[in-house]
Structure formats: structure tokens, C-alpha cells
Protein backbone atom coordinates (compact mmCIF):
# COMPACT_ATOMS: atom_id res chain seq x y z
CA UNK A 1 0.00 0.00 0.00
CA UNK A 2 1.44 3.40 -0.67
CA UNK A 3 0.13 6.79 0.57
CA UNK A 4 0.36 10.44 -1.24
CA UNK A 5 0.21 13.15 0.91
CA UNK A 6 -1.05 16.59 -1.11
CA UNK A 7 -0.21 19.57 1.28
CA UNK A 8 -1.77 22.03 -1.75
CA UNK A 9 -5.35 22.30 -0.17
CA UNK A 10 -6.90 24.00 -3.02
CA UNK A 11 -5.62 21.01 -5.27
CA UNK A 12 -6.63 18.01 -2.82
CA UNK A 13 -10.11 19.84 -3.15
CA UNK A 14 -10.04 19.48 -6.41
CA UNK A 15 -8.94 15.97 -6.99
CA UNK A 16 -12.05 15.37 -4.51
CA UNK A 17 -14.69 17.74 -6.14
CA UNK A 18 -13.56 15.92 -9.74
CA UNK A 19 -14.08 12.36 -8.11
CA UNK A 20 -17.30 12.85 -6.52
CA UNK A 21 -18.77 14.65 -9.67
CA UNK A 22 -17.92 11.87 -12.08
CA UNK A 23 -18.29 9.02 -9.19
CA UNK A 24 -15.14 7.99 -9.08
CA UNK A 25 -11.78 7.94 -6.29
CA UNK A 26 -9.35 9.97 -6.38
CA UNK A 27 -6.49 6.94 -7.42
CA UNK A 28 -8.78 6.51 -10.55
CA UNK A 29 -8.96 10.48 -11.39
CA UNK A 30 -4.92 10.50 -10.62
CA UNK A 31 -4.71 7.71 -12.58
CA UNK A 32 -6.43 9.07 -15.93
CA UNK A 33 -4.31 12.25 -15.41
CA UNK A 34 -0.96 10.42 -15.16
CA UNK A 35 -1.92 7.98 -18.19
CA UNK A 36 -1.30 11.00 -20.92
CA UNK A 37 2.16 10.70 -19.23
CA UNK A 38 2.81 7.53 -20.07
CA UNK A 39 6.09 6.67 -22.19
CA UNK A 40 5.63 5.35 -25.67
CA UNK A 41 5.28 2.06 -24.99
CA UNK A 42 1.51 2.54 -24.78
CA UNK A 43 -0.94 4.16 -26.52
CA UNK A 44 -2.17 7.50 -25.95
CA UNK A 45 -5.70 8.43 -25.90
CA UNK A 46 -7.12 9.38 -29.63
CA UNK A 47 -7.60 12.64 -29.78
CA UNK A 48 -4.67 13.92 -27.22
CA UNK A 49 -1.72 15.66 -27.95
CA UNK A 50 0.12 12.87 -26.77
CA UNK A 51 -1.39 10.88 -29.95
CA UNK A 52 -0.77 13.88 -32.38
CA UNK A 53 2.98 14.11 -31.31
CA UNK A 54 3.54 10.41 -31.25
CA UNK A 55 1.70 10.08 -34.68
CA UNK A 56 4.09 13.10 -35.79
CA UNK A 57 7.03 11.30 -34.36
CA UNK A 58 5.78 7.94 -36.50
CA UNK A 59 6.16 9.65 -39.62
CA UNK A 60 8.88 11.85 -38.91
CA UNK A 61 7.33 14.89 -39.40
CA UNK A 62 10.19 17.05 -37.71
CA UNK A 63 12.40 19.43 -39.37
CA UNK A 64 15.78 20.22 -38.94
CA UNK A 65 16.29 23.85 -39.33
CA UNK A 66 13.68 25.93 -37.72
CA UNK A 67 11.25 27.38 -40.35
CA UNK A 68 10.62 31.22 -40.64
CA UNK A 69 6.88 31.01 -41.42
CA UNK A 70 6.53 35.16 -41.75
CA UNK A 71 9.32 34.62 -44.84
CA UNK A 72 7.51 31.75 -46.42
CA UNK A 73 3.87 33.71 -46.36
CA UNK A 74 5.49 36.54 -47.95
CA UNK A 75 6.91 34.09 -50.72
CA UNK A 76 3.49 32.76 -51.38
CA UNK A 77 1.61 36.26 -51.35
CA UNK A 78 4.79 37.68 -54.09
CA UNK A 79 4.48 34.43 -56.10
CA UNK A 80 1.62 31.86 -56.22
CA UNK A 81 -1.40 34.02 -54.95
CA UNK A 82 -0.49 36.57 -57.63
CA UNK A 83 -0.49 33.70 -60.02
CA UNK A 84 -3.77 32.81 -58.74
CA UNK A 85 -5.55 35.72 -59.00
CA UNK A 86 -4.04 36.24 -62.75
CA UNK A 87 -5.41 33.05 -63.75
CA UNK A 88 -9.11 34.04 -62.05
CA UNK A 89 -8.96 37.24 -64.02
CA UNK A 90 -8.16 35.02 -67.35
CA UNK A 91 -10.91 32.97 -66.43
CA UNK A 92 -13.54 35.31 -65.96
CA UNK A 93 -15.69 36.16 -68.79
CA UNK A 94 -14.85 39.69 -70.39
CA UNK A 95 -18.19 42.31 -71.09
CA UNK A 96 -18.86 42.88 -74.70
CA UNK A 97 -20.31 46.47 -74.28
């Protein structure tokens, strides 16, 4: 048997306020909270951020170099949204008057 001893009163009330509302003890409130803590070895909850980063980590979606996002957007606006609104204009039908 082990004991945990919470000397935070306002979060000991909580723990007890969140395990009387849904029914449940505190070990098996603590024990949801700790579970998105878990190491890789089991699965994280759909949904979490634990799942999106270990899903991210599956595929190696990382990149090396840090990417400036502000330098890239201005890239788009100078090149392919100015190619996008030339083609709209092409594509719109032109008033015979």
C-alpha cells in the first residue's frame, strides 16, 4: 500500500470535487491524469496531444532547421497568390459592351 500526501489544499479539493462529480476515487482520477504521461510504450488516448505528437514522431514529421513562417507567407503572397488571382482574371468572362 502506498500513501500520497497533497499539502496544496486547493488542489486536494479538487482531486475530490472531480471524483465525486464523475463518481469515481481519487487513485482513478490521478490515474487518468498520469496515463497522458505515459512513455511510448503505450498508446495515448485518440484525440490527445500525446497521440498527435507520437503520430508526428511515426512519420517523422520534424524538421531540422527551424522554419521562418513570416518569410515563407510573404513568398506565397509575391508568387503563387499573384499567379492565382491572374489566372481568375483570365478565367472570368470579359463584357462585350
Amino acid at each position: 500500500m502506498a500513501e500520497l500526501i497533497i499539502r496544496d489544499e486547493r488542489i486536494a479539493w479538487q482531486l475530490l470535487d472531480i471524483a465525486r462529480r464523475e463518481n469515481r476515487s481519487v487513485e482513478a482520477v490521478l490515474d487518468d491524469l498520469l496515463s497522458d504521461y505515459q512513455p511510448d510504450t503505450e498508446q495515448p488516448k485518440p484525440g490527445t496531444f500525446a497521440a498527435l505528437a507520437k503520430s508526428a514522431r511515426e512519420a517523422n514529421i520534424r524538421t531540422e532547421h527551424p522554419v521562418d513562417t513570416s518569410e515563407r507567407s510573404r513568398e506565397i503572397l509575391n508568387t503563387e497568390y499573384a499567379e492565382y488571382l491572374k489566372r481568375r482574371m483570365d478565367e472570368q468572362p470579359k463584357d462585350t459592351d
